[in-house]
Protein backbone atom coordinates (compact mmCIF):
# COMPACT_ATOMS: atom_id res chain seq x y z
CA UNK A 1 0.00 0.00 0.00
CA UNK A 2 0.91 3.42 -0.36
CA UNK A 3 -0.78 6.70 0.80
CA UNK A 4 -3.55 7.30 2.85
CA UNK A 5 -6.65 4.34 2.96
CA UNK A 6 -9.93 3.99 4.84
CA UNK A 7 -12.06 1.36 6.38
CA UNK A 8 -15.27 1.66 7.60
CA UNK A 9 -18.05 -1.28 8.75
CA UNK A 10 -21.29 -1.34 8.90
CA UNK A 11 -21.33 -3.41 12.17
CA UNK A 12 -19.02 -0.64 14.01
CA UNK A 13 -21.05 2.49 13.18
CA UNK A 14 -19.04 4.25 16.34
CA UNK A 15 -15.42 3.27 14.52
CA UNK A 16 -13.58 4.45 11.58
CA UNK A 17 -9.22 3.01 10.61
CA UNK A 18 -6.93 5.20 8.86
CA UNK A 19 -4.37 3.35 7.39
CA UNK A 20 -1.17 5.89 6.03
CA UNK A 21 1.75 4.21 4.29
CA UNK A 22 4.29 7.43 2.56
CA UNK A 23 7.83 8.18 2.07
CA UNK A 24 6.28 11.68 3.56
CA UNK A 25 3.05 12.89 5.06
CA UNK A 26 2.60 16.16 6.95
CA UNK A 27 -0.80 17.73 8.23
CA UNK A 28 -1.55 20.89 9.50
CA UNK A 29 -2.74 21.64 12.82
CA UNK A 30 -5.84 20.38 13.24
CA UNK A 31 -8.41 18.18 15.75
CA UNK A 32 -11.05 15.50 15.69
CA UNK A 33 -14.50 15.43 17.04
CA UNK A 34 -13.42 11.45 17.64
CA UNK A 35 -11.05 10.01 20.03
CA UNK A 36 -8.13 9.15 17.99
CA UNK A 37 -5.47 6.57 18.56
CA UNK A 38 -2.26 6.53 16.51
CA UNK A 39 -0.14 3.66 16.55
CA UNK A 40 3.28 4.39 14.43
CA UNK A 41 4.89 1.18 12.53
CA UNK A 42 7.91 2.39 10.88
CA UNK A 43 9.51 5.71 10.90
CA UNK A 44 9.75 8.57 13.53
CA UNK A 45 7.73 12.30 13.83
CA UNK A 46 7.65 14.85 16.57
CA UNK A 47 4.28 15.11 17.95
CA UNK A 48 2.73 18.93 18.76
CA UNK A 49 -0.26 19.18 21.19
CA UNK A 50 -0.67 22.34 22.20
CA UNK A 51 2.70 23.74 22.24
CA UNK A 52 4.59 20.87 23.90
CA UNK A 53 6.27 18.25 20.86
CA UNK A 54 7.03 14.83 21.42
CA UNK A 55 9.03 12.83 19.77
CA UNK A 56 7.07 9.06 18.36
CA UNK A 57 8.51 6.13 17.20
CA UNK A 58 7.76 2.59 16.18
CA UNK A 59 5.15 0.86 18.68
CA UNK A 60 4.12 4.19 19.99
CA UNK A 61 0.72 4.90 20.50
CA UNK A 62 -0.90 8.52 20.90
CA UNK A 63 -4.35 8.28 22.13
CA UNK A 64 -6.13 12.38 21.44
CA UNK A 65 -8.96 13.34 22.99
CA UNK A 66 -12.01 15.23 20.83
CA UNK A 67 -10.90 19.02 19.79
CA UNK A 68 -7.86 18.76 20.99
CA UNK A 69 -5.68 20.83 18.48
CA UNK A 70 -2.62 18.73 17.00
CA UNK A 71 -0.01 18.07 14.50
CA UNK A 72 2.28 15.21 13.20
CA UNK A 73 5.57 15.94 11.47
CA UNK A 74 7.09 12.65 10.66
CA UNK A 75 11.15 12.77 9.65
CA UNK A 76 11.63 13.25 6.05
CA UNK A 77 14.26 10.75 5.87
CA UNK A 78 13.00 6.94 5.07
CA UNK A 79 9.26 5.12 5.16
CA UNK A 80 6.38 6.64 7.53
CA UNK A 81 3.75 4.24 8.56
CA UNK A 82 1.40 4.35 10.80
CA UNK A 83 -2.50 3.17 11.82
CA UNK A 84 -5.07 5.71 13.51
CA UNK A 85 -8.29 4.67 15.27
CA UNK A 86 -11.19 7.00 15.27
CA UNK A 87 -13.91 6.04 17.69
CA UNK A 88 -16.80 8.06 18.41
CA UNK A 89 -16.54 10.05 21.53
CA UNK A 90 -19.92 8.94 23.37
CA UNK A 91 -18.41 5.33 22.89
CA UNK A 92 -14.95 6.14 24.19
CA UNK A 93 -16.48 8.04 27.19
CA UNK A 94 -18.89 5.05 28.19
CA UNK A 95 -16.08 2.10 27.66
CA UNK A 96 -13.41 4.64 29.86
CA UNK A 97 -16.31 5.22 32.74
CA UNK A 98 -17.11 0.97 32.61
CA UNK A 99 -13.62 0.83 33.48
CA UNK A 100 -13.14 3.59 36.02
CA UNK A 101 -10.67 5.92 34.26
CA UNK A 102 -11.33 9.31 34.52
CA UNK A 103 -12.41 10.97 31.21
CA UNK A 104 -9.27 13.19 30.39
CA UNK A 105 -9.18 16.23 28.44
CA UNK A 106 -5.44 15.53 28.02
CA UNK A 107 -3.39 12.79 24.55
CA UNK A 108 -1.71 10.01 26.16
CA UNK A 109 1.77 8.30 24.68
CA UNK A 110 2.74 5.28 25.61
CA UNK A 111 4.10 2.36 24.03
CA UNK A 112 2.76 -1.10 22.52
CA UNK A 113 5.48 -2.97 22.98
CA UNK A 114 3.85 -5.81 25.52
CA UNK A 115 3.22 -9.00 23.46
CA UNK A 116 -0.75 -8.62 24.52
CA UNK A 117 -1.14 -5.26 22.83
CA UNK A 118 0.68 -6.40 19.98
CA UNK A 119 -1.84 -9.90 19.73
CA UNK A 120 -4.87 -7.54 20.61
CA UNK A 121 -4.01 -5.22 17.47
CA UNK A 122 -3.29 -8.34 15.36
CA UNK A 123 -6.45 -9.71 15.93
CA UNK A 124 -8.76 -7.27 15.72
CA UNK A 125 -7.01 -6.46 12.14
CA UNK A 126 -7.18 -10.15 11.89
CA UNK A 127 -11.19 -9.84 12.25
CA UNK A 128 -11.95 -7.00 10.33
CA UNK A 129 -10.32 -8.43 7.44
CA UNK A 130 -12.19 -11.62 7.83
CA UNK A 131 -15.76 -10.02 8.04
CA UNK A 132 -16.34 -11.31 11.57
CA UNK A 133 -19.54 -11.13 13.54
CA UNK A 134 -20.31 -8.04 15.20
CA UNK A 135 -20.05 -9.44 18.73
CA UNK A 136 -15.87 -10.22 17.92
CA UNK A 137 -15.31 -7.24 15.97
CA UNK A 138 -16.05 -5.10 18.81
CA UNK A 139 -14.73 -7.07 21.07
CA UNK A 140 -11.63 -6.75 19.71
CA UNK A 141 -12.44 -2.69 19.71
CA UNK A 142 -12.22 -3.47 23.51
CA UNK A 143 -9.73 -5.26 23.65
CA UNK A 144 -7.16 -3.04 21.75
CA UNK A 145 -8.45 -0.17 23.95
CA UNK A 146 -7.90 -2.03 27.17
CA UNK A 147 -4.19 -2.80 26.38
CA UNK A 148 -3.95 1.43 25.55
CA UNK A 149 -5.34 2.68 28.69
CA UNK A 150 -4.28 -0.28 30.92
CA UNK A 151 -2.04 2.62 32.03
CA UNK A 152 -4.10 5.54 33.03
CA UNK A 153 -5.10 5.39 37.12
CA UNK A 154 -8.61 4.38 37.39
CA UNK A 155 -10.52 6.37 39.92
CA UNK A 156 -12.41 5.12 42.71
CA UNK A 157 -13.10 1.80 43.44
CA UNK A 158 -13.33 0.13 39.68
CA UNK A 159 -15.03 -3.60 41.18
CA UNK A 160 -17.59 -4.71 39.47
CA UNK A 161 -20.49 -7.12 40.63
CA UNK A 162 -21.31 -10.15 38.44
CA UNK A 163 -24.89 -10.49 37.76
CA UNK A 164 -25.09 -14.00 37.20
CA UNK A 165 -28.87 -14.76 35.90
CA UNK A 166 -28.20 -11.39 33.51
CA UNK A 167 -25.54 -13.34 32.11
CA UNK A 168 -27.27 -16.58 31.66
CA UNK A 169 -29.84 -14.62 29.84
CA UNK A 170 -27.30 -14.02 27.55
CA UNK A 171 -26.15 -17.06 27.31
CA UNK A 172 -29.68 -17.81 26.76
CA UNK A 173 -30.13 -15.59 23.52
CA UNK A 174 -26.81 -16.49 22.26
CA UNK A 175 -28.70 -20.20 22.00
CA UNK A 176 -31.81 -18.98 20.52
CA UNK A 177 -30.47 -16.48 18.31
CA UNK A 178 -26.67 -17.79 16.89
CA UNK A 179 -27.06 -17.31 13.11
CA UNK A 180 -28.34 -14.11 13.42
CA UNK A 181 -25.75 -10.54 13.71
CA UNK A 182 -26.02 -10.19 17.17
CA UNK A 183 -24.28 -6.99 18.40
CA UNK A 184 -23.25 -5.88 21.95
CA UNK A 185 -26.02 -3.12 22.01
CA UNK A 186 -28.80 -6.05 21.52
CA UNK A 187 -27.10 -8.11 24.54
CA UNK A 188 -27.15 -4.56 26.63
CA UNK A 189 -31.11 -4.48 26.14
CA UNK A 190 -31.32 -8.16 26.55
CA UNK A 191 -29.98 -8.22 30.02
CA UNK A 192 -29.59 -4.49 31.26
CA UNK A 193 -25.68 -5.16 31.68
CA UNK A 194 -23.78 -2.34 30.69
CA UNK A 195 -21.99 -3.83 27.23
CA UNK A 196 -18.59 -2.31 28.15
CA UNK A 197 -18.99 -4.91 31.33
CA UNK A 198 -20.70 -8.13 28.97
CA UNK A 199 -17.47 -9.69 27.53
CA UNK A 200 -14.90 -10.05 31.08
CA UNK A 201 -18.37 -10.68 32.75
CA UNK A 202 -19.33 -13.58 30.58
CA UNK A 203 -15.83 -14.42 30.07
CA UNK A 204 -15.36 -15.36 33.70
CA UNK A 205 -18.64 -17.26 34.62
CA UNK A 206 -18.37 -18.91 31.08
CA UNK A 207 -14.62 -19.77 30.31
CA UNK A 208 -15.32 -18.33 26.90
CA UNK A 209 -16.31 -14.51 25.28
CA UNK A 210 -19.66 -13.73 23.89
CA UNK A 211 -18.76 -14.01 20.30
CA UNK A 212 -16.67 -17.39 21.00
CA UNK A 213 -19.82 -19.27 22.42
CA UNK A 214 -21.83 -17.69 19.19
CA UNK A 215 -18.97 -19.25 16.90
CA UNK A 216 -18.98 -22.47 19.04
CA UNK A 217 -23.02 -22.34 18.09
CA UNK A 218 -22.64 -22.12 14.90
CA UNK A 219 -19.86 -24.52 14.08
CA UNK A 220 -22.11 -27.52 15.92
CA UNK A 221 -24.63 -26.16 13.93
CA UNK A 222 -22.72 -26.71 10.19
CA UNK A 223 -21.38 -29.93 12.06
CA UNK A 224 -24.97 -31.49 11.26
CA UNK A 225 -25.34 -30.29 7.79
CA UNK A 226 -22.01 -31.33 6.86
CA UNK A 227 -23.25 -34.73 8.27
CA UNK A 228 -26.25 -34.43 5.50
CA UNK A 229 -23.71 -34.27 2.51
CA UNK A 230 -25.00 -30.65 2.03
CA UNK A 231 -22.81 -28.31 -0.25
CA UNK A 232 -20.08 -26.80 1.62
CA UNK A 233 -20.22 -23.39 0.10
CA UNK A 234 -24.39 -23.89 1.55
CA UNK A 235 -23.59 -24.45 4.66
CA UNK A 236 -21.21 -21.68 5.05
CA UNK A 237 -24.16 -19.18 4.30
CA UNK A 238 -26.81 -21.28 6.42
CA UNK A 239 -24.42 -21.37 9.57
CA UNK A 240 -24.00 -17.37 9.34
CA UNK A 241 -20.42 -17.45 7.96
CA UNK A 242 -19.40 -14.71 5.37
CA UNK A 243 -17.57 -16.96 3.26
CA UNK A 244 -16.50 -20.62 2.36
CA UNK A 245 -12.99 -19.74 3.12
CA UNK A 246 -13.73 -17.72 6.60
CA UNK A 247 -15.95 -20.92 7.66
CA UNK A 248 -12.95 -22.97 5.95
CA UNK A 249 -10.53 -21.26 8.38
CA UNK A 250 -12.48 -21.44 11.50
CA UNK A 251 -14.01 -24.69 11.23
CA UNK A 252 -10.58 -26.32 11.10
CA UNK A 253 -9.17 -24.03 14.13
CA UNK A 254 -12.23 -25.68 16.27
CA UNK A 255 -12.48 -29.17 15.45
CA UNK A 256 -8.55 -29.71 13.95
CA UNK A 257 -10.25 -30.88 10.66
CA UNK A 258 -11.53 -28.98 7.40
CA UNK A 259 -15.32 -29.09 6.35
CA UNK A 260 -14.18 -31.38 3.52
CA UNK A 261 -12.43 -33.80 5.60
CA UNK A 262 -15.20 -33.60 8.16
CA UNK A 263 -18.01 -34.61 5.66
CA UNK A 264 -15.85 -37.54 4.64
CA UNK A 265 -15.45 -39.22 7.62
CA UNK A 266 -17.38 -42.32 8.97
């Protein structure tokens, strides 16, 4: 790639990736009404934020605050790369409060060197690129976000109570309701659990996240119409994947076996 790309998904109305790969790229000063998160790949640029520059480099992260004014002026010399985050303020301010980090008016640099912010970033590229389900996409949203402010103090007492028969009734309508697009927001209504709290919630009464068990679901589910010599391609629609290579890719990480392979056996 080279230059300046965009993604944008249907099932993350709140989210927005900028992906910038130039020998050169220089903006003026400017703000977002969005959080913003930076992460810089290759190269070096000295960050301005109201009068005070600091210098990034690869692995460092920048996480801006709405209307806060800013500029990047990456190093003329050699490759800059880099991947920014926009995510819509009311969602940034809701996840930060579910986790007990004060809402800051101020950017935040740190670094993404830890191999769990480097595996959270892979994989939510890794499932945005696949055409996920909601329920993973934005859980890997959170996940990326909780590696970025793992550092900020929280404030106050941050425990949270587990509301076990919410959670079953999640559990519940995961069952009921697995080949359908099921999206945080829907399992917020469904229970009255704050969605910021739904995945570590279910996570730790269930072994598994949300959009694991859904998966789970849905690969017993093609399991059976595989076992009725149905079409392969058919039952990757039917079982609510978005392709015959996606289902290819997951069915084998879960049982060890391809659909193929699967339907052959005795």
């Amino acid at each position: 790639m080279n230059g300046v790309r965009f993604y944008r998904d249907a099932d993350l109305p709140f989210f927005e990736l900028k992906l910038c790969d130039a020998s050169y790229l220089c903006y003026k000063k400017h703000s977002h009404e969005e959080y913003s998160l930076g992460i810089v790949e290759h190269g070096k640029s000295s960050f301005w934020c109201e009068g005070k520059v600091t210098e990034v480099s690869p692995k460092t992260t920048v996480l801006i605050p709405p209307g806060l004014i800013h500029s990047c002026n990456p190093d003329r010399q050699g490759r800059w790369q880099y991947k920014m985050f926009f995510i819509e303020a009311g969602w940034m301010q809701r996840f930060l409060t579910s986790k007990g980090i004060a809402v800051s008016n101020r950017p935040v640099v740190s670094d993404m060197t830890t191999l769990s912010a480097q595996r959270a970033l892979h994989t939510l590229l890794e499932s945005l690129a696949q055409q996920a389900s909601p329920l993973e996409k934005e859980a890997g949203v959170m996940a990326l976000f909780e590696q970025v402010v793992g550092s900020m103090e929280p404030v106050g007492n941050c425990r949270k109570v587990i509301e076990v028969p919410k959670l079953k009734m999640i559990k519940d309508y995961l069952h009921n309701n697995y080949l359908k697009k099921i999206t945080l927001e829907e399992l917020e209504t469904v229970s009255g659990l704050n969605k910021f709290a739904i995945i570590r919630a279910f996570k730790e009464e269930f072994n598994i996240p949300p959009h694991t068990y859904q998966t789970l679901l849905r690969i017993n589910y093609a399991k059976k119409l595989l076992r009725q010599n149905r079409q392969i391609v058919e039952v990757a629609c039917e079982a609510g994947f978005y392709d015959q290579s996606h289902f290819h890719k997951v069915f084998k990480s879960h049982t060890g076996v391809t659909p193929e392979k699967y339907q052959r056996l005795k």
